[in-house]
C-alpha atoms as a PDB file:
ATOM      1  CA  UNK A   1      -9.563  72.729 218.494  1.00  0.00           C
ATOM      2  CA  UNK A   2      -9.206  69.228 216.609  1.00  0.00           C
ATOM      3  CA  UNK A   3      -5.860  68.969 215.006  1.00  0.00           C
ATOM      4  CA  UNK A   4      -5.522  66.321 212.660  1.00  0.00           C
ATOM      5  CA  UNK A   5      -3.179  63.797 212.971  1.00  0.00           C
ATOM      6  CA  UNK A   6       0.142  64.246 211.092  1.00  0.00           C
ATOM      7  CA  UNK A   7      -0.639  67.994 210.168  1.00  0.00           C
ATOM      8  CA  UNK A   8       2.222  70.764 211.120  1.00  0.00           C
ATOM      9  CA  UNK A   9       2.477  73.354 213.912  1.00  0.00           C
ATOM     10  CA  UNK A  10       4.071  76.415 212.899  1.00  0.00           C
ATOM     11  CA  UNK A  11       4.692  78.302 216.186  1.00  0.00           C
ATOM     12  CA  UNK A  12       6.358  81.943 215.457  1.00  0.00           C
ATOM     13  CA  UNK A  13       7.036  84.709 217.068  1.00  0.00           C
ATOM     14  CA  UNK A  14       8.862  87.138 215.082  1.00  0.00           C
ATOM     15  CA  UNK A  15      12.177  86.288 216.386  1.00  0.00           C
ATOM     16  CA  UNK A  16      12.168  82.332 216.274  1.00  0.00           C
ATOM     17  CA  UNK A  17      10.043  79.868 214.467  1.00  0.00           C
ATOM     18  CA  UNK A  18       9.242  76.289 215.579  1.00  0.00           C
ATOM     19  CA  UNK A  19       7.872  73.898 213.226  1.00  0.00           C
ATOM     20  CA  UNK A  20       6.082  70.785 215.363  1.00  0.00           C
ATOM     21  CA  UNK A  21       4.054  68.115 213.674  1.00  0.00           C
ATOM     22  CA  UNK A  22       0.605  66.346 215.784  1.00  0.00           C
ATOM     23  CA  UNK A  23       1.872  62.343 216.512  1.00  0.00           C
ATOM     24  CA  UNK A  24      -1.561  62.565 217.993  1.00  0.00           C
ATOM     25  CA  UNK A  25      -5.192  62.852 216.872  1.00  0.00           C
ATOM     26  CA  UNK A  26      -8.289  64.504 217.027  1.00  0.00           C
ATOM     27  CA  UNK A  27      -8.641  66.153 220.458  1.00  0.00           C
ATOM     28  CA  UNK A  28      -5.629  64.919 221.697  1.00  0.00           C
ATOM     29  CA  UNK A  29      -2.629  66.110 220.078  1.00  0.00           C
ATOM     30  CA  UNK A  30       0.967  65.397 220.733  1.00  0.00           C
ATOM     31  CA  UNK A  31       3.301  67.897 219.579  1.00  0.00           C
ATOM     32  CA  UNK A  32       6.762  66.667 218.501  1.00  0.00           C
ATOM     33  CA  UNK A  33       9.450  69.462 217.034  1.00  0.00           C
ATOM     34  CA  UNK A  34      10.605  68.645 214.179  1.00  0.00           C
ATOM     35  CA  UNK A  35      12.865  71.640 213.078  1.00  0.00           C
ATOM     36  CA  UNK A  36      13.563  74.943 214.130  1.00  0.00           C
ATOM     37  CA  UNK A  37      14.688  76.806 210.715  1.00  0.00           C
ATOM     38  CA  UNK A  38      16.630  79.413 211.052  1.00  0.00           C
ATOM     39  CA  UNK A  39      14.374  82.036 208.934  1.00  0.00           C
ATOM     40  CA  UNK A  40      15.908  86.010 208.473  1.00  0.00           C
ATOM     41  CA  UNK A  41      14.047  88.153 206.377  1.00  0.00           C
ATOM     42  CA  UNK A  42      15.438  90.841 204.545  1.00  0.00           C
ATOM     43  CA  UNK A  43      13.251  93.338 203.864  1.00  0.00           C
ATOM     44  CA  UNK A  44      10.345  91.111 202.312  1.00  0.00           C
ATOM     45  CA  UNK A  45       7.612  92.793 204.813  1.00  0.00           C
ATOM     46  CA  UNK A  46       7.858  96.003 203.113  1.00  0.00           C
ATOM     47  CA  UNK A  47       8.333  97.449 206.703  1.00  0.00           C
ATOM     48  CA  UNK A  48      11.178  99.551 205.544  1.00  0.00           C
ATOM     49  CA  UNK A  49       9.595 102.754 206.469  1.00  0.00           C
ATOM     50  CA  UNK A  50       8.910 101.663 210.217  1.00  0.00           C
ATOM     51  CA  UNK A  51      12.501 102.555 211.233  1.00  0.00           C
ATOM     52  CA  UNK A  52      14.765 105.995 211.881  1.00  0.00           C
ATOM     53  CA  UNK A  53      18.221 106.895 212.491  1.00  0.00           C
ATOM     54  CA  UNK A  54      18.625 104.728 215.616  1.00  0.00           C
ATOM     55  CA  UNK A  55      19.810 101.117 215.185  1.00  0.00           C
ATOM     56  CA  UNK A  56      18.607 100.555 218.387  1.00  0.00           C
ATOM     57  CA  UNK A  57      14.963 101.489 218.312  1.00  0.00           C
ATOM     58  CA  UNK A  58      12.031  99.798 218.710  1.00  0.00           C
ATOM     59  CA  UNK A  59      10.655 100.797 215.001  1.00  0.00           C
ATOM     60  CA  UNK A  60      13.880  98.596 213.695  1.00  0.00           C
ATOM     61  CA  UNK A  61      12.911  95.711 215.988  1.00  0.00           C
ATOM     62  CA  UNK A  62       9.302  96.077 214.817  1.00  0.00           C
ATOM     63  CA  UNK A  63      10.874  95.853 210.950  1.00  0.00           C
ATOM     64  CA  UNK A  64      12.549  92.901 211.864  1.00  0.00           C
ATOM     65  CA  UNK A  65      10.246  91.277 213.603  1.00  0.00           C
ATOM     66  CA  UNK A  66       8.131  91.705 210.857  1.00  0.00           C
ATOM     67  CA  UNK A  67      10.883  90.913 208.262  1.00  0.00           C
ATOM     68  CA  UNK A  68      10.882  87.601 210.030  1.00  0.00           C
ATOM     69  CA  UNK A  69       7.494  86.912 209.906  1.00  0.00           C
ATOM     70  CA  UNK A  70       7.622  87.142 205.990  1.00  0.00           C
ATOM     71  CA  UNK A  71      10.521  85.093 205.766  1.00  0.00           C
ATOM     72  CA  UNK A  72       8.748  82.536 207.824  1.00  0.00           C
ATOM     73  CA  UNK A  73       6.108  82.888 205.592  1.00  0.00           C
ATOM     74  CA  UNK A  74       8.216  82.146 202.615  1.00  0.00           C
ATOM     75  CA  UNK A  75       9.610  79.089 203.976  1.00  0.00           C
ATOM     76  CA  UNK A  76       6.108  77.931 204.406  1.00  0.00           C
ATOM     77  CA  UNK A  77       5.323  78.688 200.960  1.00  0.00           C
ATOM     78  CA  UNK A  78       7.936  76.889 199.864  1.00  0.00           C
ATOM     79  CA  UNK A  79       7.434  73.696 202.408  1.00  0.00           C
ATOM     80  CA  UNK A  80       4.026  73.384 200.878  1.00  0.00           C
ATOM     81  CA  UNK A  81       4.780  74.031 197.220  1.00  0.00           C
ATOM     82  CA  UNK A  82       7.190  70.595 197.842  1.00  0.00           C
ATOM     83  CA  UNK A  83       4.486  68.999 199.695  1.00  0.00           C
ATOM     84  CA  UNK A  84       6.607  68.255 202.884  1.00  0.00           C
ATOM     85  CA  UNK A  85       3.419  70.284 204.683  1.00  0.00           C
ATOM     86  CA  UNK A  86       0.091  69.193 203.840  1.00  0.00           C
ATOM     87  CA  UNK A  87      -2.095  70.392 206.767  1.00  0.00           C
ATOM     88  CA  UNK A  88      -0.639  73.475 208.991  1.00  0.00           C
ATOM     89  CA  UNK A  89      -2.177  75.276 211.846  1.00  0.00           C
ATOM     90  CA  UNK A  90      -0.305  78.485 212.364  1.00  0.00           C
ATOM     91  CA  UNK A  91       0.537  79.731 216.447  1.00  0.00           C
ATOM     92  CA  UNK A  92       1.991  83.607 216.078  1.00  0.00           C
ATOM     93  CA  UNK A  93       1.493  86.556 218.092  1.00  0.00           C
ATOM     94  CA  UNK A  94      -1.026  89.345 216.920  1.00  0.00           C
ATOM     95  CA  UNK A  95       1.503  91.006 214.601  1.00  0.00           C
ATOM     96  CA  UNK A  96       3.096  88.288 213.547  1.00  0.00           C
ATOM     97  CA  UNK A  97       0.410  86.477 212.372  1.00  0.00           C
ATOM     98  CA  UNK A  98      -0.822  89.429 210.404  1.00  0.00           C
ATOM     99  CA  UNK A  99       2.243  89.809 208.617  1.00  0.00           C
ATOM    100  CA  UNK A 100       2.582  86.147 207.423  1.00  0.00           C
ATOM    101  CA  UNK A 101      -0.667  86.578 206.180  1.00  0.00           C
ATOM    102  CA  UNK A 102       0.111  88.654 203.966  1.00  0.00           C
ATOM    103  CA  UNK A 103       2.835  86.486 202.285  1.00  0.00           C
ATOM    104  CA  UNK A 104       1.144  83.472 202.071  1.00  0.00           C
ATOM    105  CA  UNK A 105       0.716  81.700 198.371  1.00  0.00           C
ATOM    106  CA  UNK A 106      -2.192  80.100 197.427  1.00  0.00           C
ATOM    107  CA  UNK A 107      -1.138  76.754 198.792  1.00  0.00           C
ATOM    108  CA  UNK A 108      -0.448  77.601 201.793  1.00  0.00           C
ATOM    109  CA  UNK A 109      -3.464  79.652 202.253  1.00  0.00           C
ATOM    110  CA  UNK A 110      -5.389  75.967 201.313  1.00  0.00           C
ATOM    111  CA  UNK A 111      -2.974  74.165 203.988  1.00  0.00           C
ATOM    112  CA  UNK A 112      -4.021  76.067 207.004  1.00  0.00           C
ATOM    113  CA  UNK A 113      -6.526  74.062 208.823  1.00  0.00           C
ATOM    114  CA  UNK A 114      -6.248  76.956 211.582  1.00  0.00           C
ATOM    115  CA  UNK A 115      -4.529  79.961 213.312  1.00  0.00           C
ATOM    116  CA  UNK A 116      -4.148  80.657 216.929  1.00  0.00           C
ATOM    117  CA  UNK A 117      -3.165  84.148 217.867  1.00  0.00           C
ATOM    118  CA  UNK A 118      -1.191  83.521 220.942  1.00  0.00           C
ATOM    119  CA  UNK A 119       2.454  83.926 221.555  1.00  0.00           C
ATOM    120  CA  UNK A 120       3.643  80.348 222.901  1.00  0.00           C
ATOM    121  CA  UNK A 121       7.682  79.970 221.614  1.00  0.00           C
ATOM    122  CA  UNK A 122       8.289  79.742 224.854  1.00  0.00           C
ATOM    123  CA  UNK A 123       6.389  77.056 225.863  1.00  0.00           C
ATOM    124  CA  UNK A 124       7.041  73.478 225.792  1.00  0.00           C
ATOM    125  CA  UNK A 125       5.215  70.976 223.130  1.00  0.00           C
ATOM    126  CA  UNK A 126       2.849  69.732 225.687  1.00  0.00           C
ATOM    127  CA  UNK A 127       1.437  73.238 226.950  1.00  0.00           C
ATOM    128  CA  UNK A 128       1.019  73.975 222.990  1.00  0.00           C
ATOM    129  CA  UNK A 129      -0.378  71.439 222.830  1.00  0.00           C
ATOM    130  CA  UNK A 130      -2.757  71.703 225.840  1.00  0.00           C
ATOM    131  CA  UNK A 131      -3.661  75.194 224.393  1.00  0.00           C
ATOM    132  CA  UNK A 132      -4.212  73.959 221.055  1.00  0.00           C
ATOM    133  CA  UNK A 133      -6.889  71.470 222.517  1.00  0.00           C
ATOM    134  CA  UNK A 134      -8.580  74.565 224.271  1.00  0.00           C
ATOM    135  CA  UNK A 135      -8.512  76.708 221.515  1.00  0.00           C
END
């Protein structure tokens, strides 16, 4: 995939959300981080039905996983709405991804140049990167 140069990297996964911007161009990138907001949701997913009694359970860590994702979302929303982010390819796992769909404005929706849905958090910039080019 050609990323164009300057454009943002959101890379989510629920639980933590990288923002990385391409110093590179075309079909090669190079990924540098440039924040890593911290992003809770609270209760924007509308997941409040996936849970039961037990704080412990995976239907609450599915809710805020997914809580997250709409938070992250938001912030994106709002990034783009103040034109920090003009061109953003998204990098979320399956669910994830989904659910940030769902919350995206109209901006942001024009902003995405791409999505990629792989789970890479814990990767360094340069294997993004290198799976970004495959892509």
């Amino acid at each position: 995939m050609q990323l164009p140069a300057n454009a943002h990297v959101a890379v989510v996964d629920g639980e933590r959300f990288l923002l990385m911007r391409n110093r590179g161009a075309g079909l090669a990138p190079e990924l540098e981080l440039e924040a890593e907001p911290e992003v809770e949701g609270f209760g924007e997913s509308g997941a409040s039905g996936h849970h039961d009694t037990d704080a412990k359970s995976d239907a609450w860590r599915t809710q805020d996983k997914l809580d997250h994702a709409a938070g992250v979302a938001g912030w994106l929303n709002r990034a783009v709405d103040q034109n920090r982010i003009e061109q953003l390819l998204v990098v979320a796992d399956p669910d994830t991804l989904g659910e940030m769909r769902r919350h995206y404005g109209k901006g942001t929706q024009a902003a995405i140049v791409g999505e990629l849905d792989k789970l890479l958090t814990g990767m360094p910039g340069p294997d993004i990167a290198r799976v970004i080019e495959a892509a």
